[in-house]
Protein backbone atom coordinates (compact mmCIF):
# COMPACT_ATOMS: atom_id res chain seq x y z
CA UNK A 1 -3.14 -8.97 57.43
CA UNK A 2 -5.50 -10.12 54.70
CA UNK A 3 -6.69 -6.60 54.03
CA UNK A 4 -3.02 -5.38 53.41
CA UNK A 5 -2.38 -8.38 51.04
CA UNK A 6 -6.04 -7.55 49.29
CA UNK A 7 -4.32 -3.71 48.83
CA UNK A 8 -1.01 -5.24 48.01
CA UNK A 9 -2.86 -7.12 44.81
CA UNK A 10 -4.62 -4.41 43.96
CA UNK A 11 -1.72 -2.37 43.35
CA UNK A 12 0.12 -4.68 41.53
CA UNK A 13 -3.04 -5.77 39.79
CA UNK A 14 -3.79 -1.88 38.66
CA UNK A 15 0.14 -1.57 37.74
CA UNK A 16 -0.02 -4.37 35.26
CA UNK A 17 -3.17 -3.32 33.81
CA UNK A 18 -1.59 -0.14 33.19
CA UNK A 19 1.58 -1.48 31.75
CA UNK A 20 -0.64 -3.56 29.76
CA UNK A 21 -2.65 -0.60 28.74
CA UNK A 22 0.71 1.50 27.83
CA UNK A 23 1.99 -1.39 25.84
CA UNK A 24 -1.01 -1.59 23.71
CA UNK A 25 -0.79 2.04 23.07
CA UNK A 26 2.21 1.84 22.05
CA UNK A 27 1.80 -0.99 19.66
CA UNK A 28 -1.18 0.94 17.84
CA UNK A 29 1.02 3.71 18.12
CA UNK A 30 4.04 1.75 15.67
CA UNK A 31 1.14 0.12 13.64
CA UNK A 32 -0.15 3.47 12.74
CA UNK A 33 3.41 5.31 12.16
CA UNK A 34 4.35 2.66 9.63
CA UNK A 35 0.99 2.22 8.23
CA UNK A 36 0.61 -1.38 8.73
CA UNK A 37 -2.22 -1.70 6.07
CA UNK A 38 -0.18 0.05 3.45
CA UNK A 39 2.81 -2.49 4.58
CA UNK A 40 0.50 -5.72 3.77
CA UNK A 41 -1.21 -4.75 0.77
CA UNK A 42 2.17 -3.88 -1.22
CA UNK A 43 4.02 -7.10 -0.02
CA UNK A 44 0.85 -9.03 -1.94
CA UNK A 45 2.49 -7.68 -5.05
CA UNK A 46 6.11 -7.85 -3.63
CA UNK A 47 4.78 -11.77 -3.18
CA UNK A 48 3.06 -12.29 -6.23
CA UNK A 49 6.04 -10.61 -8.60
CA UNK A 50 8.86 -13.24 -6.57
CA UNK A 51 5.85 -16.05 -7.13
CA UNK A 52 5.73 -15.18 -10.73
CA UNK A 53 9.97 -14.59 -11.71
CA UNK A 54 10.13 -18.03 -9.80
CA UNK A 55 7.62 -19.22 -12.32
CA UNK A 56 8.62 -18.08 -15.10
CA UNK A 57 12.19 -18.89 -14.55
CA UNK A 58 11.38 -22.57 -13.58
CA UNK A 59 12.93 -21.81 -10.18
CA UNK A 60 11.25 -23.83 -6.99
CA UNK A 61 10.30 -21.35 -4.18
CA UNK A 62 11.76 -23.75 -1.27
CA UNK A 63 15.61 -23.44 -3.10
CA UNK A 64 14.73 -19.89 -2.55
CA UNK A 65 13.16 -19.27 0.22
CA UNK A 66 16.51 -17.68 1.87
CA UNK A 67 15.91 -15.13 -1.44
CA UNK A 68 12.25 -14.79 -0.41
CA UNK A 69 12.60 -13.75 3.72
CA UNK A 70 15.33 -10.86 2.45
CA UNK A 71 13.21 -9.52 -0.04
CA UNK A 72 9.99 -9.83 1.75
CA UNK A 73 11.64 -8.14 5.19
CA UNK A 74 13.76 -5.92 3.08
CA UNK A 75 10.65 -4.42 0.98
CA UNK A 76 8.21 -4.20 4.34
CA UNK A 77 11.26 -2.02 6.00
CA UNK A 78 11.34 0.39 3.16
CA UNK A 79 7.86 0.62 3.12
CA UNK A 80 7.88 1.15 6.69
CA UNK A 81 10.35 3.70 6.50
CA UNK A 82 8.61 5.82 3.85
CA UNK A 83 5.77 5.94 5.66
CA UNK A 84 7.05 6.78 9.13
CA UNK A 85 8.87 9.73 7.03
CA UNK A 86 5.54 11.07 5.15
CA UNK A 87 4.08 11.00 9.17
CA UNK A 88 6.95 12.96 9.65
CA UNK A 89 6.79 15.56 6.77
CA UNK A 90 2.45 15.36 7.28
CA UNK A 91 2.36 16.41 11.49
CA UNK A 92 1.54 19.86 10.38
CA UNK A 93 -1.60 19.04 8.54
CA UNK A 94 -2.90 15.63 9.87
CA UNK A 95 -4.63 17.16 13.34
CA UNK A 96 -7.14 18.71 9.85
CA UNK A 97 -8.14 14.99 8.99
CA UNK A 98 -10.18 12.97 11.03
CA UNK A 99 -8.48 9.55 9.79
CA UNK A 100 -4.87 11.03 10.49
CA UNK A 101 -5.15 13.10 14.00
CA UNK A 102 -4.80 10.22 15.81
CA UNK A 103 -1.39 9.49 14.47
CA UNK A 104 1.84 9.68 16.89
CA UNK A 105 3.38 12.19 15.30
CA UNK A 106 -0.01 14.45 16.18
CA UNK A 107 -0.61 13.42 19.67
CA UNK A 108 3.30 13.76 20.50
CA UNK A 109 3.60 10.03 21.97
CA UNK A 110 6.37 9.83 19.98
CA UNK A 111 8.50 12.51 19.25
CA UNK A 112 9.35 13.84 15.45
CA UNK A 113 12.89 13.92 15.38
CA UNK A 114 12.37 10.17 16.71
CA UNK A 115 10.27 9.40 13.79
CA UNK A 116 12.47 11.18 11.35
CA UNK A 117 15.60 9.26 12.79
CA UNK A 118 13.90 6.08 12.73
CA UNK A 119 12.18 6.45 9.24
CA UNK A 120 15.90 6.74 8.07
CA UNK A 121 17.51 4.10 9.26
CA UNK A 122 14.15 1.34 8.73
CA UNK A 123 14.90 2.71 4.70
CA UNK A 124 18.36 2.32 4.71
CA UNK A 125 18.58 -1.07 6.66
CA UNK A 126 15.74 -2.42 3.97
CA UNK A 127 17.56 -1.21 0.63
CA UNK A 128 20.44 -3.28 2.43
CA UNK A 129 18.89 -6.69 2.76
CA UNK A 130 17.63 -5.99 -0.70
CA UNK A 131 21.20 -5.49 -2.20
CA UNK A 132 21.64 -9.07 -0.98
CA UNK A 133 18.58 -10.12 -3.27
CA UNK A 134 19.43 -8.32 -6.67
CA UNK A 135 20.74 -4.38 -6.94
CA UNK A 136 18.00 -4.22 -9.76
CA UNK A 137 15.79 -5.14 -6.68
CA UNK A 138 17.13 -2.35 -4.12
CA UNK A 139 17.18 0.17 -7.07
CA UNK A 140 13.31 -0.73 -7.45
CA UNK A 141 12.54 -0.21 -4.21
CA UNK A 142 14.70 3.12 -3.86
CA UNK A 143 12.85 4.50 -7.02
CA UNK A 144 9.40 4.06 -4.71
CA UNK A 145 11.12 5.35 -1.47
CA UNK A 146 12.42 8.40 -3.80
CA UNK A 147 8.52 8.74 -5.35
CA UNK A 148 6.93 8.58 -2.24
CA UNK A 149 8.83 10.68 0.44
CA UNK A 150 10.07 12.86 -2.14
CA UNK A 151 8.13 13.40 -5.07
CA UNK A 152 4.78 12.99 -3.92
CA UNK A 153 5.13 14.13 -0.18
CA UNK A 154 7.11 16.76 -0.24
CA UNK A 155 6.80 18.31 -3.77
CA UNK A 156 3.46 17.29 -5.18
CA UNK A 157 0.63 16.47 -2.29
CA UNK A 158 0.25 19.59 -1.03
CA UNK A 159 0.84 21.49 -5.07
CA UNK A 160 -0.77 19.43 -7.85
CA UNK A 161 -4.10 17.56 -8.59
CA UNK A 162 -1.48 15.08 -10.00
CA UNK A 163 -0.28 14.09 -7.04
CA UNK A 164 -2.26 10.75 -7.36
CA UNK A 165 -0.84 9.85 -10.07
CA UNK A 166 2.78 10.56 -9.22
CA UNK A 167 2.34 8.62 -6.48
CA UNK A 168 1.32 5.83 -8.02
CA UNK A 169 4.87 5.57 -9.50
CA UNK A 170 5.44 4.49 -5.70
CA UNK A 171 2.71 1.94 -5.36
CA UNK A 172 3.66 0.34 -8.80
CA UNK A 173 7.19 -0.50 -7.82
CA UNK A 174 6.83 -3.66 -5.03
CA UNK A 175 6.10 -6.36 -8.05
CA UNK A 176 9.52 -5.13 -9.93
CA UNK A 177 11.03 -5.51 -6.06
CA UNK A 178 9.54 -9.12 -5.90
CA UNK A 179 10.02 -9.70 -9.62
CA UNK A 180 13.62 -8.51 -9.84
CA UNK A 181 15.05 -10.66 -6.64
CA UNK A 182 14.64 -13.46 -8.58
CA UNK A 183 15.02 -12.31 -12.56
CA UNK A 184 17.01 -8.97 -12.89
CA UNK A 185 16.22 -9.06 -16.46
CA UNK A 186 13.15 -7.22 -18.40
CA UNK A 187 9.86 -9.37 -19.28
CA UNK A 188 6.88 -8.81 -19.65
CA UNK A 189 4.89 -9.69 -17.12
CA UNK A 190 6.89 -7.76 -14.30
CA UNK A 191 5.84 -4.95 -16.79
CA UNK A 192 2.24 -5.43 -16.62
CA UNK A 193 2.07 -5.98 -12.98
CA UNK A 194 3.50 -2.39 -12.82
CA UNK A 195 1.03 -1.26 -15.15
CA UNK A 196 -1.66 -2.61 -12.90
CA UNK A 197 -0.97 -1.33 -9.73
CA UNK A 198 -0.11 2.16 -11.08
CA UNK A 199 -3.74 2.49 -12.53
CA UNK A 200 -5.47 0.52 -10.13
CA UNK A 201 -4.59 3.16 -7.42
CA UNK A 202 -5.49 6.28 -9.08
CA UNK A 203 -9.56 5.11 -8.67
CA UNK A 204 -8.71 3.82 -5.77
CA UNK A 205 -7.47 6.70 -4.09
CA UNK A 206 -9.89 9.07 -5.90
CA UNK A 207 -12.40 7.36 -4.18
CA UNK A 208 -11.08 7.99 -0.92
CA UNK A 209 -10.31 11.70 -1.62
CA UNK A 210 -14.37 11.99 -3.08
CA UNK A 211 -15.28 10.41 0.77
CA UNK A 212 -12.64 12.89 2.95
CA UNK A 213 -12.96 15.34 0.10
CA UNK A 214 -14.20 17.98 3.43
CA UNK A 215 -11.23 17.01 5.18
CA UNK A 216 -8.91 17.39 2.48
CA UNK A 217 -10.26 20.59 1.21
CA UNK A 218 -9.80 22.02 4.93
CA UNK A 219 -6.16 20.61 4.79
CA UNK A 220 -5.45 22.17 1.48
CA UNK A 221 -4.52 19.44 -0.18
CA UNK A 222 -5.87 20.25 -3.65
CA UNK A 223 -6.86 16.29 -4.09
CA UNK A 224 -8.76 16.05 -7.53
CA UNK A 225 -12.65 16.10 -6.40
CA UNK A 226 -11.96 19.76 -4.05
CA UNK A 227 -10.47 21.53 -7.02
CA UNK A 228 -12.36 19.67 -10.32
CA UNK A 229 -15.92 18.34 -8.12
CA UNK A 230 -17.42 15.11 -7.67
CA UNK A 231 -18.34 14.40 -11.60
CA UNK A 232 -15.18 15.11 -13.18
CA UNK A 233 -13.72 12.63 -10.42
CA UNK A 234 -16.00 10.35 -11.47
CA UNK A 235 -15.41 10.17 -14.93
CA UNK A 236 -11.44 10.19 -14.32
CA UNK A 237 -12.27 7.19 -12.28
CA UNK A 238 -13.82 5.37 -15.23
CA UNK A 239 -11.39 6.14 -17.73
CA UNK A 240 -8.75 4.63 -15.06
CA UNK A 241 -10.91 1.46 -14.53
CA UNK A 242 -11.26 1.25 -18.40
CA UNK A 243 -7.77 0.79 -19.26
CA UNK A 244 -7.61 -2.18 -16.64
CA UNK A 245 -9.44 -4.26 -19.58
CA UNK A 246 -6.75 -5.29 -21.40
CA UNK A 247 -4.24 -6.02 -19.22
CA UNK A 248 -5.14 -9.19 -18.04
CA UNK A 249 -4.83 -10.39 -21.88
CA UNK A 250 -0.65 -9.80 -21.52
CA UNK A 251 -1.20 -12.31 -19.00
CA UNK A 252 -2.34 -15.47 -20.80
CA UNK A 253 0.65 -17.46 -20.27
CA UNK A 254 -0.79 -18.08 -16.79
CA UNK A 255 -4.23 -19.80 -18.26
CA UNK A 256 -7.49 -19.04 -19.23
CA UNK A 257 -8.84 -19.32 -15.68
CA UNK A 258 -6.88 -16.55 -14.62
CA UNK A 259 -7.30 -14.71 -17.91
CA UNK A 260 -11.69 -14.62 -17.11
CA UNK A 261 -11.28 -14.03 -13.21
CA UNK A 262 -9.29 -10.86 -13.74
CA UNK A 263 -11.03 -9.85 -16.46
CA UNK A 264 -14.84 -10.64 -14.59
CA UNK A 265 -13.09 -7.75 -11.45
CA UNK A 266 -12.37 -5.78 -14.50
CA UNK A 267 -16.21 -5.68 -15.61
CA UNK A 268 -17.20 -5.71 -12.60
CA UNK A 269 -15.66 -2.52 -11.25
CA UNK A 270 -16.33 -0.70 -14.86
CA UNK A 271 -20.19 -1.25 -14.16
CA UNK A 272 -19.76 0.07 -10.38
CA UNK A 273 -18.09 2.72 -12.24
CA UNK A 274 -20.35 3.89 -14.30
CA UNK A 275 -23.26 3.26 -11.63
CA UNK A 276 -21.73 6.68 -10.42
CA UNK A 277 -23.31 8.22 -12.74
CA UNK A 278 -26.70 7.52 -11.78
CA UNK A 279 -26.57 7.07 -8.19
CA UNK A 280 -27.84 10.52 -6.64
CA UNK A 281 -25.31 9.67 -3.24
CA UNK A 282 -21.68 9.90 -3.88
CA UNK A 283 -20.43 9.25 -0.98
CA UNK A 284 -22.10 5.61 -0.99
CA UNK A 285 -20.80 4.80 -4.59
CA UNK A 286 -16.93 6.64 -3.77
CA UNK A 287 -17.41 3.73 -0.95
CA UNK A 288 -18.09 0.82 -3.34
CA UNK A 289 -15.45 2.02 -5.65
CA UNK A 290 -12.89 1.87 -2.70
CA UNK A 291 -14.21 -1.58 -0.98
CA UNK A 292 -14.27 -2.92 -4.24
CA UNK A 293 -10.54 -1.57 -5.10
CA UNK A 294 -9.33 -3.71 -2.26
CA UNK A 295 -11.14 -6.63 -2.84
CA UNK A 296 -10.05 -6.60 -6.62
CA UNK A 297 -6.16 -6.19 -5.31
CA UNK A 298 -6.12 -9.13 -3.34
CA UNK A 299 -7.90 -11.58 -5.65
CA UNK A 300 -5.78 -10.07 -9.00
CA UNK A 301 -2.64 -11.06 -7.19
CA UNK A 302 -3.57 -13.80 -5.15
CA UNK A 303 -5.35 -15.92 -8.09
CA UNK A 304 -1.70 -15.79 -10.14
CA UNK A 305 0.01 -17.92 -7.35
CA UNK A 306 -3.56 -19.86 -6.65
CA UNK A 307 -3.05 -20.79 -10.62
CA UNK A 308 0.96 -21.19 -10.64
CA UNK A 309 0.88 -23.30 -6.92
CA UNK A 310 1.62 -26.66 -8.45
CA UNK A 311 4.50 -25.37 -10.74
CA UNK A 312 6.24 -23.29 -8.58
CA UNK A 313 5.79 -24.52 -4.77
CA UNK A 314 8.47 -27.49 -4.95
């Protein structure tokens, strides 16, 4: 009796180690459809550009924290949904690319007409919750959906070497999401934060197309560094990092302690920048550039709430 209750356990035991095991699967499955990574770097700026109207406006974030849930579920869901639809519109080409043949939509866990539907309907239920923000803010976010699944996808990726920077048209738009929920109208800031996230990811992704430049090249993606080389990349990514310098300047209404942080990443990256130039592996500098582009992101933004906390958080 004891040995058929041992065998008894042991089934069940194996049966919820393999539901366990299918349920993790499918979770890193969904986490790398919508490109969870993607998803929490652009809500910093969908954060920061809400943080910043409410500042500016002398609005207190707990009044609007009903505002801040739609606009901070309703930009993640468009995000998602773009993404799940380049996965969609990329199966033929990801199995090429070592970072991407793991995907879903390669491996045929989850089926492409799935991921297309669902893509779809994520978009269309985010721009929704966003109309409920500000149109100005759903418009915003469209006009990134629209750049990303359309324009840079579909038309440019696999065409131009200025795919980058059509894409980052996409990438600029979460601040004027967060910005706009709260303040429909034009200023300023809102207008630099754009400007700041649509250079900041041009050596930011050049630096990840110099380290899978193989992979790319094999993929025919004609990303800047296959078609132009490594030094012409290089000095591209300078020129980007050099027009960074000023910006932070536009921002002195939020104090001089913000003003000399950003503008210390600013230095900072410039010299890892033009390190390129000297370093004889450039693989290991396209790697600094892109750790560093991640670290500066998060810092940039997070240091204008850090600086705004006791205004706005009331």
């Amino acid at each position: 009796m004891d040995k058929v209750e041992t065998a008894t356990s042991q089934v069940v035991g194996n049966a919820n180690v393999a539901d366990e095991q299918r349920s993790a699967s499918l979770l890193t499955d969904i986490k790398s459809l919508i490109k969870v990574g993607i998803i929490n770097s652009n809500l910093i700026t969908v954060f920061a550009g809400f943080w910043l109207a409410l500042y500016f406006t002398g609005s207190s974030f707990v009044a609007n924290i009903g505002t801040f849930a739609l606009t901070m579920v309703g930009s993640a869901l468009v995000i998602a949904g773009g993404c799940m639809l380049n996965n969609w519109y990329d199966a033929d080409i990801d199995p090429i690319m070592t970072r991407t043949k793991s995907r879903p939509t390669v491996t045929g866990t989850i089926s492409l007409q799935t991921v297309l539907t669902l893509g779809i309907l994520i978009s269309v239920l985010g721009f929704g919750l966003l109309l409920f923000t500000s149109v100005q803010a759903a418009l915003f976010a469209f006009m990134g959906w629209f750049v990303y699944v359309v324009l840079y996808t579909m038309w440019s990726k696999r065409k131009y070497t200025l795919n980058t920077a059509i894409g980052s048209f996409s990438g600029a738009a979460p601040p004027l999401i967060g910005w706009s929920a709260v303040e429909p109208n034009f200023h300023i800031v809102p207008f630099i934060l754009f400007l700041v996230m649509f250079i900041w990811q041009t050596p930011h992704f050049l630096a990840l197309a110099i380290r899978k430049s193989k992979e790319y090249k094999a993929a025919g993606i004609p990303m800047l560094p296959v078609v132009h080389g490594f030094e012409f990349t290089k000095r591209q990514i300078v020129v980007y990092i050099a027009c960074l310098l000023p910006l932070p300047f536009y921002l002195a209404s939020l104090g001089t302690t913000f003003v000399v942080i950003a503008s210390i990443l600013n230095v900072g990256w410039l010299i890892i920048g033009l390190s390129g130039f000297f370093m004889k592996n450039d693989l290991k500098w396209a790697n600094f550039i892109f750790i560093y582009s991640l670290n500066y992101l998060t810092i940039f933004f997070l240091m204008m709430v850090v600086v705004t906390w006791n205004t706005t958080f009331s």
